[in-house]
Structure formats: structure tokens, C-alpha cells
PDB file of N, CA and C in Angstrom:
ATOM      1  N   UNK A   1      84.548  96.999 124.390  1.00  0.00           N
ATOM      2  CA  UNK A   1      84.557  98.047 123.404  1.00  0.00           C
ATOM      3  C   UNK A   1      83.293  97.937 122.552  1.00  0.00           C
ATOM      4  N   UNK A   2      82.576  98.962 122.270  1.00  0.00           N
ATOM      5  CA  UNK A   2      81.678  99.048 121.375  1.00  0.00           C
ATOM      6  C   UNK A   2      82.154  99.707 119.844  1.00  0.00           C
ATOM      7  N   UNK A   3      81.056  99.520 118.859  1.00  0.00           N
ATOM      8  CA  UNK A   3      81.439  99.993 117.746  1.00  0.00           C
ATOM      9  C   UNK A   3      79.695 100.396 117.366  1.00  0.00           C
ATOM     10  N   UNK A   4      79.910 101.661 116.307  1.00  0.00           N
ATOM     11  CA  UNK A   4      79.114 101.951 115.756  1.00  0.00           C
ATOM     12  C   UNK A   4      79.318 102.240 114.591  1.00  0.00           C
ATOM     13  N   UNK A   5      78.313 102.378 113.686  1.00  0.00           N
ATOM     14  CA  UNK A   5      79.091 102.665 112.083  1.00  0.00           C
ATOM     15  C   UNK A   5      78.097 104.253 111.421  1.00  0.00           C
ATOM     16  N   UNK A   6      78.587 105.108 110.986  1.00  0.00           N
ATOM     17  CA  UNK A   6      77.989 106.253 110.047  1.00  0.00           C
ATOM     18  C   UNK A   6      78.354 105.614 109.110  1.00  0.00           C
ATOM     19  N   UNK A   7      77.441 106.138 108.222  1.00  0.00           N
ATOM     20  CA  UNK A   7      77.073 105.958 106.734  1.00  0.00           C
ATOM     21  C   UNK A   7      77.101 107.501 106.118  1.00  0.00           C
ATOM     22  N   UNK A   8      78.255 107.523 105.802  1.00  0.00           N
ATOM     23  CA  UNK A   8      78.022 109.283 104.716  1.00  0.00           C
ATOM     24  C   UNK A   8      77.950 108.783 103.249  1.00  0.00           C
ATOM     25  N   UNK A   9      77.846 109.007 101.900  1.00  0.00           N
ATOM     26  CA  UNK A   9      78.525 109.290 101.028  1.00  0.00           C
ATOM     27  C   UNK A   9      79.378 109.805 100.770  1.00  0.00           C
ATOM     28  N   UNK A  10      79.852 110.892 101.677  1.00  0.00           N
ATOM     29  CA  UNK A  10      81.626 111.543 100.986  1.00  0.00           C
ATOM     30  C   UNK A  10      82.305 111.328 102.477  1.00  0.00           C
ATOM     31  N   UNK A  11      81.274 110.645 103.541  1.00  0.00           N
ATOM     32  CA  UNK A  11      82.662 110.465 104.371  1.00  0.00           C
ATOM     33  C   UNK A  11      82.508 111.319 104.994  1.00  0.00           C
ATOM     34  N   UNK A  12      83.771 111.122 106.574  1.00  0.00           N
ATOM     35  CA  UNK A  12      83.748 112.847 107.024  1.00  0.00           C
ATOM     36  C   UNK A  12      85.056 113.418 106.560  1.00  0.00           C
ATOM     37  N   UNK A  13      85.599 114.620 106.241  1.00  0.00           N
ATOM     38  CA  UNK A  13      86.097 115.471 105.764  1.00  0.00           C
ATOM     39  C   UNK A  13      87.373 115.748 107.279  1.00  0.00           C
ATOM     40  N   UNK A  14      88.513 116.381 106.137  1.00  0.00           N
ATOM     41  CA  UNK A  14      89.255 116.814 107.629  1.00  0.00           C
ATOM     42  C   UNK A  14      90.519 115.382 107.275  1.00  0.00           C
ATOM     43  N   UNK A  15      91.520 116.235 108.474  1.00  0.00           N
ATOM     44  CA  UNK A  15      92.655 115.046 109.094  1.00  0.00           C
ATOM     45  C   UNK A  15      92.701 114.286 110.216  1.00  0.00           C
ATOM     46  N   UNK A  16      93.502 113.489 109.967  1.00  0.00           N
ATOM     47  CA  UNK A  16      93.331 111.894 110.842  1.00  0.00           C
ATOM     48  C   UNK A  16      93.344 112.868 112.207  1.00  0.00           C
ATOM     49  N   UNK A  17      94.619 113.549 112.054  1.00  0.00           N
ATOM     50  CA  UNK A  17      94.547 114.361 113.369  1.00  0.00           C
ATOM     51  C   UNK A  17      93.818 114.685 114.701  1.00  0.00           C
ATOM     52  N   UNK A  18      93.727 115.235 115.922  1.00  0.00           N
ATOM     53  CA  UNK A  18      92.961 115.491 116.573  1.00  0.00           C
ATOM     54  C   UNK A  18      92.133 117.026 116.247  1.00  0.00           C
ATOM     55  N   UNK A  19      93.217 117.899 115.357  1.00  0.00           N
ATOM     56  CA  UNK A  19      92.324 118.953 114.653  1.00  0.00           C
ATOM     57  C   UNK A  19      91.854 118.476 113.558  1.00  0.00           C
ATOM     58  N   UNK A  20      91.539 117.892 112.866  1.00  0.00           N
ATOM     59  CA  UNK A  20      90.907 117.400 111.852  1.00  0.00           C
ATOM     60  C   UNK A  20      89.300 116.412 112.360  1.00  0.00           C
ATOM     61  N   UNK A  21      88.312 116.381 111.393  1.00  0.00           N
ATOM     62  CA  UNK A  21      86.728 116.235 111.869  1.00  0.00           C
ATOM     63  C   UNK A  21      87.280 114.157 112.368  1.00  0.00           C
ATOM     64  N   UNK A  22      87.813 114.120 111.251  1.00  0.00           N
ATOM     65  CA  UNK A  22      88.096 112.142 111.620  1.00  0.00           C
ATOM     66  C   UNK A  22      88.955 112.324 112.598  1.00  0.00           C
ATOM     67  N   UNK A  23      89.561 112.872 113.227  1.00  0.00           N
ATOM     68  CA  UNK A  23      90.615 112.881 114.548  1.00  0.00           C
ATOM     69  C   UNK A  23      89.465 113.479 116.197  1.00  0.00           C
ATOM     70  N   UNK A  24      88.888 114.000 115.601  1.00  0.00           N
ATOM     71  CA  UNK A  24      87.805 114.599 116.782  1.00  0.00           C
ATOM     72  C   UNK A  24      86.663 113.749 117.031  1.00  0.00           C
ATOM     73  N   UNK A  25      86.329 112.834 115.402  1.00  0.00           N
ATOM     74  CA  UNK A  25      85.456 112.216 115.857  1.00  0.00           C
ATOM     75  C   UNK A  25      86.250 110.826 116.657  1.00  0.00           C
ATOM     76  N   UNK A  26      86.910 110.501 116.239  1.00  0.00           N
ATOM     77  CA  UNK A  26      87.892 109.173 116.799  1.00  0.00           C
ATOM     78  C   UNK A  26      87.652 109.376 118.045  1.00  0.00           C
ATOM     79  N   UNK A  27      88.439 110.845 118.660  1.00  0.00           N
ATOM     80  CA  UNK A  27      89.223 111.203 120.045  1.00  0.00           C
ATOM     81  C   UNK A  27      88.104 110.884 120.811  1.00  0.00           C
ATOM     82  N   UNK A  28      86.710 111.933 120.163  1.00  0.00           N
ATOM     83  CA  UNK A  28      85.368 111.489 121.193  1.00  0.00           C
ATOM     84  C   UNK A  28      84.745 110.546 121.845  1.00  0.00           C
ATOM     85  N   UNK A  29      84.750 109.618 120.522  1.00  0.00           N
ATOM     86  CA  UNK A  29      83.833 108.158 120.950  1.00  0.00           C
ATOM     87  C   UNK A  29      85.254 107.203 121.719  1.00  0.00           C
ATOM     88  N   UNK A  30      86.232 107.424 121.658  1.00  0.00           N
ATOM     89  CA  UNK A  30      87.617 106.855 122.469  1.00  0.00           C
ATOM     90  C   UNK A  30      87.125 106.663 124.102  1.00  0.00           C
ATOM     91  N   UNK A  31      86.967 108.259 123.469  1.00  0.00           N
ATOM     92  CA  UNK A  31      87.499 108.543 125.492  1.00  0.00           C
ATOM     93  C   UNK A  31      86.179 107.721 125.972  1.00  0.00           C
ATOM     94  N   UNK A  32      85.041 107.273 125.548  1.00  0.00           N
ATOM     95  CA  UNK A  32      83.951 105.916 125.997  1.00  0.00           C
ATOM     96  C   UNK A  32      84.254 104.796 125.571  1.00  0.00           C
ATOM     97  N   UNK A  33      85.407 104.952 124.944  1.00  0.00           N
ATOM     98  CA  UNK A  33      85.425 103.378 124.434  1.00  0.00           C
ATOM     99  C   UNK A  33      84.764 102.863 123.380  1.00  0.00           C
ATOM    100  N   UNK A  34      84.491 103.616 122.514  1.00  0.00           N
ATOM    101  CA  UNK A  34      83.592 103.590 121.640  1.00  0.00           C
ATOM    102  C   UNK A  34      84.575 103.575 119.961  1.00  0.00           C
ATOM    103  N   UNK A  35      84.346 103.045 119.146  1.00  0.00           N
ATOM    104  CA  UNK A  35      85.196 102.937 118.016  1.00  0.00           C
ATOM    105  C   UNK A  35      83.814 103.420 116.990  1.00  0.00           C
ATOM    106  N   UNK A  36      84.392 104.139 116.052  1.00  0.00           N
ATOM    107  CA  UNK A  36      82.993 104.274 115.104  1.00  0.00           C
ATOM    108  C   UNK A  36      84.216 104.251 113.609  1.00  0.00           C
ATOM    109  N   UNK A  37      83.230 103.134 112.807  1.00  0.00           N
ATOM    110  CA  UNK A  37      83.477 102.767 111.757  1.00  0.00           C
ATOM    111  C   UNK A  37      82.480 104.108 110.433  1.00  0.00           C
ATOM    112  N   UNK A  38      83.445 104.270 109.814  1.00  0.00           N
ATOM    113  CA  UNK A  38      82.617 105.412 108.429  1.00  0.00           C
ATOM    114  C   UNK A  38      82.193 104.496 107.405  1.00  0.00           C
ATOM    115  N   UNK A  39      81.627 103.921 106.999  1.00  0.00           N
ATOM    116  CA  UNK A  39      81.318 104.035 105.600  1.00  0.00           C
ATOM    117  C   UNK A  39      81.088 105.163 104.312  1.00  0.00           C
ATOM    118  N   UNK A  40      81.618 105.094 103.467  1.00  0.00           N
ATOM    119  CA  UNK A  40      81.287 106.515 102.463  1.00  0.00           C
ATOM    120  C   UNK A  40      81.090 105.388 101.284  1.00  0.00           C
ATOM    121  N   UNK A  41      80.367 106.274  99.847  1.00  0.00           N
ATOM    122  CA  UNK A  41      80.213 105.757  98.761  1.00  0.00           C
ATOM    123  C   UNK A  41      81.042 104.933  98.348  1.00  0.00           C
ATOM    124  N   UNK A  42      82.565 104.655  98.529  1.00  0.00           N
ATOM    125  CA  UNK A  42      83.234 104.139  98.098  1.00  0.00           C
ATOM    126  C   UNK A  42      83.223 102.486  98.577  1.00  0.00           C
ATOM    127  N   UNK A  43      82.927 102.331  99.932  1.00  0.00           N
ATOM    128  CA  UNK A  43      82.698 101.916 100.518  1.00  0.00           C
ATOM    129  C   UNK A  43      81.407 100.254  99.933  1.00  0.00           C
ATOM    130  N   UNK A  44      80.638 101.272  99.479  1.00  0.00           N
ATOM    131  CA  UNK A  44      78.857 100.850  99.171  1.00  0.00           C
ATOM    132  C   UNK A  44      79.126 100.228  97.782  1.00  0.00           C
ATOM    133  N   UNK A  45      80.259 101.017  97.158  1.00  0.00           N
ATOM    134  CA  UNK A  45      80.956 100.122  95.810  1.00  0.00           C
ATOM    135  C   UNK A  45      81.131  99.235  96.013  1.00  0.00           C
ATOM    136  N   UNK A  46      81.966  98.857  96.844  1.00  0.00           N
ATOM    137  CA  UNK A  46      82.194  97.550  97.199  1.00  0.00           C
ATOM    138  C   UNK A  46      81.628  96.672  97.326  1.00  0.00           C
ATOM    139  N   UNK A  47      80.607  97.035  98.289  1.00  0.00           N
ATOM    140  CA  UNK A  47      79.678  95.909  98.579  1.00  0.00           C
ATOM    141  C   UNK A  47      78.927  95.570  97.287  1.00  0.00           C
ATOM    142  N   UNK A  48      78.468  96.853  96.397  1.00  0.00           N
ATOM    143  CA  UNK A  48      77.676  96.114  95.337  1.00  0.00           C
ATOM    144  C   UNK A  48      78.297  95.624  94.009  1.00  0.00           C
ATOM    145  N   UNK A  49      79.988  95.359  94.600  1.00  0.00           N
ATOM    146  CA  UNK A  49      80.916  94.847  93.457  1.00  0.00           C
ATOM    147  C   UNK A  49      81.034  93.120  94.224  1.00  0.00           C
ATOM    148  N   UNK A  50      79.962  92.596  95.400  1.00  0.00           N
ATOM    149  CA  UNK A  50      80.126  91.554  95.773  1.00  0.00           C
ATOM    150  C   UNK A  50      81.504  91.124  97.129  1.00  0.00           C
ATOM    151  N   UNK A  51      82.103  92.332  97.646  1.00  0.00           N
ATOM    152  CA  UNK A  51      83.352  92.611  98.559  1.00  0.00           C
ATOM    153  C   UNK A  51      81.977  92.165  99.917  1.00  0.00           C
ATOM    154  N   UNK A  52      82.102  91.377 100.992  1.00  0.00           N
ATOM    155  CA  UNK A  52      81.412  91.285 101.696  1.00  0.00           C
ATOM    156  C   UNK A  52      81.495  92.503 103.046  1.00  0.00           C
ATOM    157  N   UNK A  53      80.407  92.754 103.294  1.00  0.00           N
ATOM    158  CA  UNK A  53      79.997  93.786 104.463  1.00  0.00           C
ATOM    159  C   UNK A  53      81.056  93.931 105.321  1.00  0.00           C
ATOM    160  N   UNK A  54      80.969  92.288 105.898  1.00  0.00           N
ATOM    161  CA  UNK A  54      82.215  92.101 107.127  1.00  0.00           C
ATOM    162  C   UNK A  54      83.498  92.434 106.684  1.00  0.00           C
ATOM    163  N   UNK A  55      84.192  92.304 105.609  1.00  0.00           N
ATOM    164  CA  UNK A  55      85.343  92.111 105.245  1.00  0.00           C
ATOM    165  C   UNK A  55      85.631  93.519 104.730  1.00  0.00           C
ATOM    166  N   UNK A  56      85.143  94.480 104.748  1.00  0.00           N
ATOM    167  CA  UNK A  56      84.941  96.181 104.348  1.00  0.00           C
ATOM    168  C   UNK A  56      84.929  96.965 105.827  1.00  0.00           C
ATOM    169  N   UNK A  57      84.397  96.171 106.555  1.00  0.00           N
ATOM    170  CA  UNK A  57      84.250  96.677 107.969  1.00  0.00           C
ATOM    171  C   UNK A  57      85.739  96.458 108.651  1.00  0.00           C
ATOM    172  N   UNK A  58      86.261  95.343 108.437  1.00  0.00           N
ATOM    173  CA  UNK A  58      87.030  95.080 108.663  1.00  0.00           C
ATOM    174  C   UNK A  58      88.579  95.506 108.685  1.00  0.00           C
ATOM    175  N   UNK A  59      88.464  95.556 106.974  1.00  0.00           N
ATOM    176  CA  UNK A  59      89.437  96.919 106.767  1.00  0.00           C
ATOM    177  C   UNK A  59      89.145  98.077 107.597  1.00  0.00           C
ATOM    178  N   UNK A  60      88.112  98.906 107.569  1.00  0.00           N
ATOM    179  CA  UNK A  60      87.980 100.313 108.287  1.00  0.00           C
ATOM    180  C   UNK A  60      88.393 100.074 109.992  1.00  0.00           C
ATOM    181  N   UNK A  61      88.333  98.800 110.177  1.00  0.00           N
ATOM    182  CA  UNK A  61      88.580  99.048 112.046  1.00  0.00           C
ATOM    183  C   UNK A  61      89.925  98.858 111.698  1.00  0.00           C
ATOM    184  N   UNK A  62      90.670  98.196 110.812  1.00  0.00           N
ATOM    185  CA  UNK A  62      92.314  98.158 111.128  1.00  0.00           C
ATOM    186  C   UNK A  62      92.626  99.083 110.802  1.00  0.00           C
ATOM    187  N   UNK A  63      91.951  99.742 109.612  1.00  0.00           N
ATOM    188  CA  UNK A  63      92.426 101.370 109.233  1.00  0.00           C
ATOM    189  C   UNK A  63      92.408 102.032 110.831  1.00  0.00           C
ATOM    190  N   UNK A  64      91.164 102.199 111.352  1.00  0.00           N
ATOM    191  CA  UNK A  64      91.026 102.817 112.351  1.00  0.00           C
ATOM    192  C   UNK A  64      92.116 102.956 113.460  1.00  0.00           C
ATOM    193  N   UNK A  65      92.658 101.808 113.638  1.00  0.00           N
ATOM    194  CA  UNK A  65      93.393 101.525 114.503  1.00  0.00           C
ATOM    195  C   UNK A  65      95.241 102.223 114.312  1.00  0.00           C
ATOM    196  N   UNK A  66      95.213 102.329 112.841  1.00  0.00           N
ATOM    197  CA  UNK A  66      96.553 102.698 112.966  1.00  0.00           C
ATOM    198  C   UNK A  66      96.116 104.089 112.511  1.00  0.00           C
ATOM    199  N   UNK A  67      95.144 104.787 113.086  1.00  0.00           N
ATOM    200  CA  UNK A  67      95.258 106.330 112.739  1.00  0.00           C
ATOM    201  C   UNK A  67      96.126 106.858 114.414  1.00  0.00           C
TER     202      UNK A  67
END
């Protein structure tokens, strides 16, 4: 499995769903096997509140996983 990560500030928009933009983008990079991690501003808080990179990433792939 590969992973890639976007970087938005607001994120992508939409429902987890397969009609929704985070359900289409999921479904896409899936069907290669591909997992893509979001970062958004909220995200970048973190890190510059000292929350480490890995451990932010981390959350988002388990998030990922139970969408």
C-alpha cells in the first residue's frame, strides 16, 4: 500500500461518502491501493503546538480507515 498526503488549509469539502469530494477522493486512490492522508490548517496547529508530524498522520490514517 502506498500513501500520499495533500496539504489544503480548509481540507477537502463534501461527505465521507462516495458522493461526497472525501468519499471520491478515498474511492479513487483505493481502487490502486493508494491511501491519501489530508492535512488542513487544523492539522498545521498542531504541529506548531509541538503534537509530532507522525503522531497527526497517524490519527488521519486511522481516521481514514474507519470512513
Amino acid at each position: 500500500m502506498k500513501t500520499g498526503l495533500f496539504i489544503s488549509v480548509n481540507g477537502i469539502a463534501g461527505k465521507n461518502n462516495s458522493d461526497g469530494a472525501k468519499g471520491q477522493v478515498r474511492d479513487f486512490f483505493l481502487s490502486d491501493n493508494i491511501r491519501i492522508i489530508c492535512l488542513d490548517k487544523h492539522d498545521i496547529e498542531k504541529y506548531l503546538e509541538c503534537q509530532t508530524l507522525t503522531s497527526i498522520i497517524e490519527d488521519k490514517f486511522v481516521e481514514l480507515n474507519e470512513l
